[in-house]
C-alpha atoms as a PDB file:
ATOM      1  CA  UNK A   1     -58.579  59.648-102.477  1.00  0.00           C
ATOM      2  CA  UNK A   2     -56.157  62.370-104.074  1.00  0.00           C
ATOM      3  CA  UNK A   3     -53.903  63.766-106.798  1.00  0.00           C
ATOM      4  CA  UNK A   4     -51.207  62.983-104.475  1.00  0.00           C
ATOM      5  CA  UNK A   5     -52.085  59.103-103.719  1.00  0.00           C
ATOM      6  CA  UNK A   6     -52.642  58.398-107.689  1.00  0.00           C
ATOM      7  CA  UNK A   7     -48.937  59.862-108.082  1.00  0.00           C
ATOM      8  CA  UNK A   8     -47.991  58.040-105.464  1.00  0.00           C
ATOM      9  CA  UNK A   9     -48.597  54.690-106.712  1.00  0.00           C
ATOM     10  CA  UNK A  10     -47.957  55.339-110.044  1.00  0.00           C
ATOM     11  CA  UNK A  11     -44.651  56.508-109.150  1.00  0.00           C
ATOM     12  CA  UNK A  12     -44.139  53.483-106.716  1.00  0.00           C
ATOM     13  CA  UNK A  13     -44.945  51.376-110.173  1.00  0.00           C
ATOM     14  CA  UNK A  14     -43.050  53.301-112.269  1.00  0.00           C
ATOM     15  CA  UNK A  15     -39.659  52.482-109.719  1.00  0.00           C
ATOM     16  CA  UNK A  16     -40.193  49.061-109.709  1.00  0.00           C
ATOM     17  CA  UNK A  17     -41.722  49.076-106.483  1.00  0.00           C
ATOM     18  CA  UNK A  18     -38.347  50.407-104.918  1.00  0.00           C
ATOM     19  CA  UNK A  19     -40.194  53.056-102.286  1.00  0.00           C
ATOM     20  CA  UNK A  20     -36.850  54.964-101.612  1.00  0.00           C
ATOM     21  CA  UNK A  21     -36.460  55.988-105.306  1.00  0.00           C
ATOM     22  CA  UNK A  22     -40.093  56.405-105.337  1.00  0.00           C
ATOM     23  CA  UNK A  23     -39.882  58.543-102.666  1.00  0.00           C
ATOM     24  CA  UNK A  24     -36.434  60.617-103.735  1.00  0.00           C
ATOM     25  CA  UNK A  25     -38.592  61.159-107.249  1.00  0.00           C
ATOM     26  CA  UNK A  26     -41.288  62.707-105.532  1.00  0.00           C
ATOM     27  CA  UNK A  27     -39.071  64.886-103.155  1.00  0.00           C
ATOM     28  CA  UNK A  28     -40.622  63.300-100.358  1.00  0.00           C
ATOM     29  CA  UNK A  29     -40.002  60.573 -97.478  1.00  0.00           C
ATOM     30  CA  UNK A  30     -40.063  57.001 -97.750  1.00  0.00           C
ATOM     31  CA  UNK A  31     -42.826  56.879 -94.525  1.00  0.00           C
ATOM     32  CA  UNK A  32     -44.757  59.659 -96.285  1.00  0.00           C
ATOM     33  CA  UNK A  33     -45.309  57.518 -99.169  1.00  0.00           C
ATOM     34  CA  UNK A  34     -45.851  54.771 -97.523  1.00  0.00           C
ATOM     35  CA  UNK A  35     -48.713  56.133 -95.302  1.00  0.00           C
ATOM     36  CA  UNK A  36     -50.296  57.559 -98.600  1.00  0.00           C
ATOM     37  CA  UNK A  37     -50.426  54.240-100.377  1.00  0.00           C
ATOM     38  CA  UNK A  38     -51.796  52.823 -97.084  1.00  0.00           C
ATOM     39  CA  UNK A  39     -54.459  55.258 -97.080  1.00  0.00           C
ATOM     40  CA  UNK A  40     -55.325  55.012-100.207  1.00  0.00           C
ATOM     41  CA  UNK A  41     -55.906  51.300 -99.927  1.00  0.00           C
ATOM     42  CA  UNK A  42     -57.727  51.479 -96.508  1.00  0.00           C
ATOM     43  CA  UNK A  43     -60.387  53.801 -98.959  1.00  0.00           C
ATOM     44  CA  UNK A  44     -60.522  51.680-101.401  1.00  0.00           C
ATOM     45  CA  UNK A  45     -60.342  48.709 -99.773  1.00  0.00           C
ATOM     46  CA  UNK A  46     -58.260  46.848-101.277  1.00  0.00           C
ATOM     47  CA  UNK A  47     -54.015  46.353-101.201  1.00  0.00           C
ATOM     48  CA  UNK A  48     -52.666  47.199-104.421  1.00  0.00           C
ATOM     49  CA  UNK A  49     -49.342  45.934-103.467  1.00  0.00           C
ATOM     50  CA  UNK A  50     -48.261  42.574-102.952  1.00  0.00           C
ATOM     51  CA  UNK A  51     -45.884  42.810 -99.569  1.00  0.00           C
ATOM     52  CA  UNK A  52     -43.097  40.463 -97.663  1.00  0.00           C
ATOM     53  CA  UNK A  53     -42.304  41.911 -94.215  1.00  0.00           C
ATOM     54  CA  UNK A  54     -41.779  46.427 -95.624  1.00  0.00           C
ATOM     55  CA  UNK A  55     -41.013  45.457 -99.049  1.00  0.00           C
ATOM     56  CA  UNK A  56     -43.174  45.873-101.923  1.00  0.00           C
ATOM     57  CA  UNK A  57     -42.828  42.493-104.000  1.00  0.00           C
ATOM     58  CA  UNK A  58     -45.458  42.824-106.625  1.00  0.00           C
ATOM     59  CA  UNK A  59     -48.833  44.363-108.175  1.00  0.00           C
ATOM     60  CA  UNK A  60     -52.021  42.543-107.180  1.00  0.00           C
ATOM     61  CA  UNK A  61     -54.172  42.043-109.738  1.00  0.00           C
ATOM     62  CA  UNK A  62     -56.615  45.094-108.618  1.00  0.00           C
ATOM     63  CA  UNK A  63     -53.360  46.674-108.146  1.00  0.00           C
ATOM     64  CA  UNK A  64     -52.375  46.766-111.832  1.00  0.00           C
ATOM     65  CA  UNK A  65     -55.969  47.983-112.788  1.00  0.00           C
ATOM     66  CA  UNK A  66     -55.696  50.746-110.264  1.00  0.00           C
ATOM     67  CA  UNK A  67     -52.538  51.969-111.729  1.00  0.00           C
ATOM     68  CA  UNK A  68     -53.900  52.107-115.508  1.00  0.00           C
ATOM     69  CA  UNK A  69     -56.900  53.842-114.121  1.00  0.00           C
ATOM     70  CA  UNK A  70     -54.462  56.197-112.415  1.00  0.00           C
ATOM     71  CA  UNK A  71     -52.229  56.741-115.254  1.00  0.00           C
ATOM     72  CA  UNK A  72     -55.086  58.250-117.272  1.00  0.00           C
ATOM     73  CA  UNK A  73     -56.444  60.233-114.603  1.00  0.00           C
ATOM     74  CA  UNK A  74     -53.103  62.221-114.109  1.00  0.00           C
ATOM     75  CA  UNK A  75     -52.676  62.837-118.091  1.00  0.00           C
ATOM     76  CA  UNK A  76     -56.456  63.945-117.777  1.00  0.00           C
ATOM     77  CA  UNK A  77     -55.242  66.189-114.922  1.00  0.00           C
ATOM     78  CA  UNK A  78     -52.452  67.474-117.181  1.00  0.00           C
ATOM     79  CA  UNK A  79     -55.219  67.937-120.226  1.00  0.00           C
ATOM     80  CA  UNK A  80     -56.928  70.443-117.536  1.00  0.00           C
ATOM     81  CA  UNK A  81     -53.991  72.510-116.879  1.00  0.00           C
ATOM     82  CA  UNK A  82     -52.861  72.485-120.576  1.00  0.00           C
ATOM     83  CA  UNK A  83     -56.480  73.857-121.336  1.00  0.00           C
ATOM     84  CA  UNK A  84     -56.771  76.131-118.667  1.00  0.00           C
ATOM     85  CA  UNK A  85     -53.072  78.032-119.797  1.00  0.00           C
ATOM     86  CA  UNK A  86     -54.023  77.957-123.309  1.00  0.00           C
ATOM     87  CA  UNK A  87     -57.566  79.984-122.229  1.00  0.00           C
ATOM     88  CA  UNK A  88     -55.493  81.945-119.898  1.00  0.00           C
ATOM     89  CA  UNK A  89     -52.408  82.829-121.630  1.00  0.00           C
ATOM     90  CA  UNK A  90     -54.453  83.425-125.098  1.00  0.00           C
ATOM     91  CA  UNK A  91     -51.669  82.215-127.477  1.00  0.00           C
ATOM     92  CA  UNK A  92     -49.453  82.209-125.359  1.00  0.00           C
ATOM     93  CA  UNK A  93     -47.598  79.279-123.317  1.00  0.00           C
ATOM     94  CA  UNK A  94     -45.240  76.534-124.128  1.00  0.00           C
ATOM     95  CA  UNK A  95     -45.754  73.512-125.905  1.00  0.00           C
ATOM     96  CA  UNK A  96     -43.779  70.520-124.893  1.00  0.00           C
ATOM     97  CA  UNK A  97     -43.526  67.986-127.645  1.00  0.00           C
ATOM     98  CA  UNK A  98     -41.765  64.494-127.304  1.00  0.00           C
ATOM     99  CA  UNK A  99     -39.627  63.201-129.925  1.00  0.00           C
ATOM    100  CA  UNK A 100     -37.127  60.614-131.095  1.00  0.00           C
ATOM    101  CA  UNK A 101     -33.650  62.477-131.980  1.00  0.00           C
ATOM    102  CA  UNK A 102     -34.786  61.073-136.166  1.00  0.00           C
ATOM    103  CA  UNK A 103     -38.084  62.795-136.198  1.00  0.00           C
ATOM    104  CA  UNK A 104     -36.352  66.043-134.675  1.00  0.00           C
ATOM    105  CA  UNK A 105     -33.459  65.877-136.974  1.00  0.00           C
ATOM    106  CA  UNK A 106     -35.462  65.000-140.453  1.00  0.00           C
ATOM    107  CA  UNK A 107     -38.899  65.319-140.187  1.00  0.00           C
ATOM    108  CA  UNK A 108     -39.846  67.936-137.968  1.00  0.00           C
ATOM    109  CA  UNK A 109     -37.748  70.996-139.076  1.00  0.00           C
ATOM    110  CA  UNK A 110     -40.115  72.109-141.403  1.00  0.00           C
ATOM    111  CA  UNK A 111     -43.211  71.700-139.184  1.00  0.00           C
ATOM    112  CA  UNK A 112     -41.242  73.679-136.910  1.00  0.00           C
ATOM    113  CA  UNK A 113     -40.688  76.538-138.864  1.00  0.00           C
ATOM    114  CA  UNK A 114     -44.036  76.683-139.971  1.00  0.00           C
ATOM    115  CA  UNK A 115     -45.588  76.326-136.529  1.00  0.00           C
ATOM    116  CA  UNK A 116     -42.896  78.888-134.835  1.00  0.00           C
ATOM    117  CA  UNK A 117     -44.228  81.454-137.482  1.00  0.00           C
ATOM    118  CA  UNK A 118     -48.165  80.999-137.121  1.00  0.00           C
ATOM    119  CA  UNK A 119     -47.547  81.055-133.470  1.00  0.00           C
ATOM    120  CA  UNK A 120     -44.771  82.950-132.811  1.00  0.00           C
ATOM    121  CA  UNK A 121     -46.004  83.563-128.786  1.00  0.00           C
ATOM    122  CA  UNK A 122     -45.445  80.045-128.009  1.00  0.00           C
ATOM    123  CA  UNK A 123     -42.386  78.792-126.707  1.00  0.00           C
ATOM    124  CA  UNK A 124     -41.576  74.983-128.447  1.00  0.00           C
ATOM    125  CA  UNK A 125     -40.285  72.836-126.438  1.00  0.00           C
ATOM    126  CA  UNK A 126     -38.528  69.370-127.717  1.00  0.00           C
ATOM    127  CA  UNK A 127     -37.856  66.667-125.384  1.00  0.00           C
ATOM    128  CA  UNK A 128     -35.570  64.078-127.007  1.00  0.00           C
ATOM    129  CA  UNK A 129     -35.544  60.395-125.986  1.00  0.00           C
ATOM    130  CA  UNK A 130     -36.448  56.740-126.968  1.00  0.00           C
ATOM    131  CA  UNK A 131     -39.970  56.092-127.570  1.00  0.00           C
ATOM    132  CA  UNK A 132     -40.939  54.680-124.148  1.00  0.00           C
ATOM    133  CA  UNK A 133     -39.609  57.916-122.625  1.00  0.00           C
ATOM    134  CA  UNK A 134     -41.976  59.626-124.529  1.00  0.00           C
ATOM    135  CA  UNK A 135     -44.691  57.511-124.022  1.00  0.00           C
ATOM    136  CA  UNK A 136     -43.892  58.547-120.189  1.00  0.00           C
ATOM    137  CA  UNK A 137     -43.870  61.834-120.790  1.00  0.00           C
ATOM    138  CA  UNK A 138     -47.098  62.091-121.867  1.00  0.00           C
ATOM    139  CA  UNK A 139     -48.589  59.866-119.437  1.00  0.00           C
ATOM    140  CA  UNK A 140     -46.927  62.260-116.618  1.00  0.00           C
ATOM    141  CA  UNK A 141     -47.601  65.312-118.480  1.00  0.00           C
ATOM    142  CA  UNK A 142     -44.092  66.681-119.069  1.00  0.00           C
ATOM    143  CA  UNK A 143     -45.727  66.639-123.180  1.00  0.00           C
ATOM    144  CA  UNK A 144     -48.855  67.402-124.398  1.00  0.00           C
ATOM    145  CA  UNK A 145     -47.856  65.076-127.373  1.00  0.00           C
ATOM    146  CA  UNK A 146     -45.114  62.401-128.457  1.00  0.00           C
ATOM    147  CA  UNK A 147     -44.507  61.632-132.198  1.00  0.00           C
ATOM    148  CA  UNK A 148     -42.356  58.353-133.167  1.00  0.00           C
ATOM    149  CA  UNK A 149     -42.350  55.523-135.184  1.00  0.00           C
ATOM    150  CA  UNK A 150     -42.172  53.106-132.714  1.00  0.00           C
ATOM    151  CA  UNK A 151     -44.172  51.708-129.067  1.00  0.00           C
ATOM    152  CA  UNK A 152     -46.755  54.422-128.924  1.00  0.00           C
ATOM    153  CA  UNK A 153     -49.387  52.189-129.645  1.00  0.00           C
ATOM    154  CA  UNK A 154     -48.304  49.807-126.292  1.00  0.00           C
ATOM    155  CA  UNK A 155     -49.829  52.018-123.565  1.00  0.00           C
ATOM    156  CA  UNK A 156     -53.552  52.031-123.506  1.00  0.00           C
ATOM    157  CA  UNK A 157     -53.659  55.381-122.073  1.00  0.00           C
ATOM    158  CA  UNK A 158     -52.548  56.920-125.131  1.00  0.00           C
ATOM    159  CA  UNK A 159     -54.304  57.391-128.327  1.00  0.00           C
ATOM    160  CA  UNK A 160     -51.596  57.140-131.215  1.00  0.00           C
ATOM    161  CA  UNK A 161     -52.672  58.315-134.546  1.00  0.00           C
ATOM    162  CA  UNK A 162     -51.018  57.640-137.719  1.00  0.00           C
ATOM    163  CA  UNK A 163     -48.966  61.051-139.080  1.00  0.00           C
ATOM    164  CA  UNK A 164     -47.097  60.286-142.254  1.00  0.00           C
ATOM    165  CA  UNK A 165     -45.745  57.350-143.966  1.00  0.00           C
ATOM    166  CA  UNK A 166     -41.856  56.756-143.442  1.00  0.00           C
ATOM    167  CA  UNK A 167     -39.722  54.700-146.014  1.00  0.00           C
ATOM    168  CA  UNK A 168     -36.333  53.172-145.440  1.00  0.00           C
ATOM    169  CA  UNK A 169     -33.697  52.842-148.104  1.00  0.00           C
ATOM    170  CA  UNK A 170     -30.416  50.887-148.481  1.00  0.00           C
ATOM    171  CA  UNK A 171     -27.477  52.640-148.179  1.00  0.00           C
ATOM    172  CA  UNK A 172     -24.018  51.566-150.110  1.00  0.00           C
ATOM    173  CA  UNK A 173     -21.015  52.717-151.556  1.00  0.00           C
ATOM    174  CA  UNK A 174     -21.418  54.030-155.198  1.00  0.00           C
ATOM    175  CA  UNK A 175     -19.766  51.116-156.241  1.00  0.00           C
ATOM    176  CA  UNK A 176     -21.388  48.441-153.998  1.00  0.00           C
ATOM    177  CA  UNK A 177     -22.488  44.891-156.295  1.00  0.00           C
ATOM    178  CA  UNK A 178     -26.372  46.269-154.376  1.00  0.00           C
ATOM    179  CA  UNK A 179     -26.200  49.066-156.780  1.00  0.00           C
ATOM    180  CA  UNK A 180     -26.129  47.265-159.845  1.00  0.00           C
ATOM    181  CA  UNK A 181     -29.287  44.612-159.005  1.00  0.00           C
ATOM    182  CA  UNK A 182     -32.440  45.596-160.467  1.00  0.00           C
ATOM    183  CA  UNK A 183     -35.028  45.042-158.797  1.00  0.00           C
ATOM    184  CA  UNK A 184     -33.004  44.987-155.663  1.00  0.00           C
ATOM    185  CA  UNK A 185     -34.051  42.073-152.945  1.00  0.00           C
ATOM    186  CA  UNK A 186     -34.313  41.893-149.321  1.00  0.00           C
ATOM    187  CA  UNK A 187     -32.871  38.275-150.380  1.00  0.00           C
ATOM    188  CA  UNK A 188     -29.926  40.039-152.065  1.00  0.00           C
ATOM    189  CA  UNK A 189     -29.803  42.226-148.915  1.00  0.00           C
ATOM    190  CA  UNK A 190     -29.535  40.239-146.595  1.00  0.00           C
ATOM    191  CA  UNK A 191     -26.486  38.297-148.118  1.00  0.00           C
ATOM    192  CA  UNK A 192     -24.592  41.466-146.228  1.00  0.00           C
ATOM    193  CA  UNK A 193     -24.022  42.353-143.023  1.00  0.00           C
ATOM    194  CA  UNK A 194     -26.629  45.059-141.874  1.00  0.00           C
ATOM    195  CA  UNK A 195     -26.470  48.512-139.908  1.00  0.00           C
ATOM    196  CA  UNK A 196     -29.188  49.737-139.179  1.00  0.00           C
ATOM    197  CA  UNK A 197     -31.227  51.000-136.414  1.00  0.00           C
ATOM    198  CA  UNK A 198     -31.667  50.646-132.664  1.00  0.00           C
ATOM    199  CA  UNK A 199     -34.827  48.505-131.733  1.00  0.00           C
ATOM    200  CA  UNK A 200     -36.544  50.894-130.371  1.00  0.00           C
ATOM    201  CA  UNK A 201     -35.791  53.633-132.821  1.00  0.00           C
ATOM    202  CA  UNK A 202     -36.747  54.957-136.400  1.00  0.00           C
ATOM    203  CA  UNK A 203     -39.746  52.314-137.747  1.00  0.00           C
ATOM    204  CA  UNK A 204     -36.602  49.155-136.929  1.00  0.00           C
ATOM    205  CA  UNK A 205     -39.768  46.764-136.032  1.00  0.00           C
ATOM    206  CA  UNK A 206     -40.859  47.327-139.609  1.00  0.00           C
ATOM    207  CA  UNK A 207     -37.682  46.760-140.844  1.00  0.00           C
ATOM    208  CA  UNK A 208     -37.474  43.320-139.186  1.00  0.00           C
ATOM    209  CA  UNK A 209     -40.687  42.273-139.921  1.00  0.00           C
ATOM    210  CA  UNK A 210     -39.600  42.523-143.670  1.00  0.00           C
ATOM    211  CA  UNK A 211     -37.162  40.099-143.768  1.00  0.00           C
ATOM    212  CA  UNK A 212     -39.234  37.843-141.204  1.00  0.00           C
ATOM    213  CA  UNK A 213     -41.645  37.988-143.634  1.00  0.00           C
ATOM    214  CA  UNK A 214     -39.739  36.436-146.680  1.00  0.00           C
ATOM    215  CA  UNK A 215     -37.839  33.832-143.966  1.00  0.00           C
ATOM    216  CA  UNK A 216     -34.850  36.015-143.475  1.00  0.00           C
ATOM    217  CA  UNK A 217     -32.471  36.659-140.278  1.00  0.00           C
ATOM    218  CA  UNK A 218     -29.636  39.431-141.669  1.00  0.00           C
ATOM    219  CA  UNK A 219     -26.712  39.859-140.056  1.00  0.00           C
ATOM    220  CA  UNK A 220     -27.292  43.085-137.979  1.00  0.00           C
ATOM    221  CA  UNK A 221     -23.568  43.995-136.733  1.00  0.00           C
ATOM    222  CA  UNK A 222     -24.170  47.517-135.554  1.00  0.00           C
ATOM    223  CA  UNK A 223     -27.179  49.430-134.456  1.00  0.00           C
ATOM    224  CA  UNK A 224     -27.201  53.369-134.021  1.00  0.00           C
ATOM    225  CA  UNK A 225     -29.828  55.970-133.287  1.00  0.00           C
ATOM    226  CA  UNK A 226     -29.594  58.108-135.860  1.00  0.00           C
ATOM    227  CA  UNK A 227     -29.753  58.005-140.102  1.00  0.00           C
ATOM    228  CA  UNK A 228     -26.134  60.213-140.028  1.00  0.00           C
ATOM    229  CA  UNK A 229     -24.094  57.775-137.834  1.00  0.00           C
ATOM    230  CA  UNK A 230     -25.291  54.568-139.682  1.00  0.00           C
ATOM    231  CA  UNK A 231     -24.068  56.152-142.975  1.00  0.00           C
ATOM    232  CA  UNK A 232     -20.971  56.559-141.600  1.00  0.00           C
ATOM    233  CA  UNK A 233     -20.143  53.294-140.632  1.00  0.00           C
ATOM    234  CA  UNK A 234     -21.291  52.041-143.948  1.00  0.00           C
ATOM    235  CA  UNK A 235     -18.621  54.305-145.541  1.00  0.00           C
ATOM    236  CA  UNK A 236     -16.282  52.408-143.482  1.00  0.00           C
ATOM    237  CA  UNK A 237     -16.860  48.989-145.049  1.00  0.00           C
ATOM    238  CA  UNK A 238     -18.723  47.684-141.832  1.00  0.00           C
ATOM    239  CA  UNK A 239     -21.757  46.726-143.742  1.00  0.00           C
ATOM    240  CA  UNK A 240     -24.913  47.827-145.821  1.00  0.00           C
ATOM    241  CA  UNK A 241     -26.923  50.182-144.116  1.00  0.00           C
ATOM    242  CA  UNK A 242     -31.236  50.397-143.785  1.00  0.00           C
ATOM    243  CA  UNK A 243     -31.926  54.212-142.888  1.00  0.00           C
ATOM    244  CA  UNK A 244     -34.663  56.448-143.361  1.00  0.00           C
ATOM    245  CA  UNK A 245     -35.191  57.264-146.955  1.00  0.00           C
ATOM    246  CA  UNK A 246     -38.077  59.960-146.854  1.00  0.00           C
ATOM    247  CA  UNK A 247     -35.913  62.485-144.340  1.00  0.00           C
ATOM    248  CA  UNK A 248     -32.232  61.221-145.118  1.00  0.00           C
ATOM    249  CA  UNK A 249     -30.628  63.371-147.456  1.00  0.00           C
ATOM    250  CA  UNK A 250     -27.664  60.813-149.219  1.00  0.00           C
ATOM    251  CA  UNK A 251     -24.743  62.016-150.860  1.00  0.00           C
ATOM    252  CA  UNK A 252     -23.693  60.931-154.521  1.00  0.00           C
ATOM    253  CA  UNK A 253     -21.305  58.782-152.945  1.00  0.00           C
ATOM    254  CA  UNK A 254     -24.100  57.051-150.969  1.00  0.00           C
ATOM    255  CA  UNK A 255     -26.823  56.398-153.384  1.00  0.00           C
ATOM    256  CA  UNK A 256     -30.124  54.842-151.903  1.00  0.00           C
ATOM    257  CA  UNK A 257     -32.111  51.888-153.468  1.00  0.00           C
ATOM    258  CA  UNK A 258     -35.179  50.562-152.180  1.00  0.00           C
ATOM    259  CA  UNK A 259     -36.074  46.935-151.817  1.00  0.00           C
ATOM    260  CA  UNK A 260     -39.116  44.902-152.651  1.00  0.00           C
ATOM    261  CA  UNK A 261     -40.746  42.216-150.368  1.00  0.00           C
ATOM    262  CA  UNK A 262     -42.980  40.672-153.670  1.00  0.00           C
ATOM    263  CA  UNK A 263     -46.167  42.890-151.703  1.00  0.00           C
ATOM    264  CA  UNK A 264     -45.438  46.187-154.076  1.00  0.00           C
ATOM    265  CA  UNK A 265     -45.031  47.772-151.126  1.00  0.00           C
ATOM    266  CA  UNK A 266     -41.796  49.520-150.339  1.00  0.00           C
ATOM    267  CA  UNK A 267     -39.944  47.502-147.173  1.00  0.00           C
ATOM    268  CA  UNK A 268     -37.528  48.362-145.855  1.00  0.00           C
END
């Protein structure tokens, strides 16, 4: 077997099983992928794919192992090439890092800045996108590294270590009834109608698991991808917003309060 079967059949995975956009993805011919998956299973000796006349219909079950196995060995493959430009180059390079648009926009400046001037050789390179696509990214080796708050943990070829701690806040008018409730509730907040964050996006899964925790089910009416636009369409009346806290930075007119789930700890 080869680097060029493993991409093969990840790729073939990664389509769906489609082989044409399999093959237009890999700049190469539907037949020519074809005869290296068949080759590849004639070595192994086992199919990998579950077929009905040409079609690819499903993953066997040693076909599914296979591809994990694969996955890892072409970010290992990636690892190599990584080390061997950062030996070669001697500082120099690029780093490709994978992030959601929040991390980029609130939490990462800094590190940027900081990171730009100890290693000012190195060309940064952000790729923005939702936290599967980085999780992809990796795994393919467009990134050496993805940072976000969500999904990492899903794919066991990545190792996903915890960072930083990130907070979320309520956002309201100055003169929202929220503002005056001390302590404020998620029971009080969830009385309103809620904009907050896409599901993928921005720590959302911890947001919901707040209320689920204390029996709740808000109201969510509009979802966004970033902390800016969901302020916005709080200052239009359309609801009460749950944004990051810790990065954020609110206006006077937009004060921030931050609810307790009866733990101590601060949700959202």
């Amino acid at each position: 077997m080869n680097i060029k079967q493993i991409r093969y059949v990840t790729e073939i995975a990664r389509r769906g099983l489609k082989l044409s956009e399999a093959a237009q993805a890999l700049h190469t011919s539907q037949p020519g992928v074809s005869q290296q998956v068949q080759a590849l299973e004639s070595e192994i000796g086992v199919a990998l794919f579950v077929r009905q006349g040409r079609r690819l219909i499903a993953l066997t079950d040693a076909g599914r192992e296979v591809i994990a196995c694969a996955e890892r060995a072409l970010a290992e493959v990636a690892n190599i090439r990584r080390v061997a430009a950062d030996h070669a180059d001697g500082g120099q390079g690029e780093l490709a890092v994978a992030v959601t648009h929040t991390q980029a926009r609130y939490a990462l400046p800094p590190v940027i800045a900081a990171f730009k001037k100890a290693y000012p050789r190195v060309h940064l390179k952000l790729l923005q996108g939702n936290p599967h696509q980085l999780a992809r990214w990796v795994l393919d080796g467009e990134a050496q590294l993805a940072i976000a708050t969500e999904a990492l943990d899903q794919y066991e070829a990545l190792v996903a270590l915890p960072g930083y701690q990130w907070h979320h806040g309520v956002v309201v008018p100055s003169r929202h009834a929220l503002t005056r409730m001390k302590p404020l509730t998620l029971e009080a907040i969830a009385k309103y109608p809620i904009v907050t964050y896409d599901p993928t996006f921005a720590g959302r899964s911890a947001i919901d698991g707040a209320f689920a925790r204390r029996g709740l089910a808000p109201d969510v009416v509009m979802t966004a991808l970033d902390s800016d636009v969901i302020k916005s369409y709080v200052a239009l009346g359309l609801g009460v917003g749950a944004a990051a806290a810790r990065y954020s930075t609110m206006t006077p007119s937009s004060p921030t309060a931050t609810a307790q789930d009866g733990s101590g700890a601060k949700r959202p």
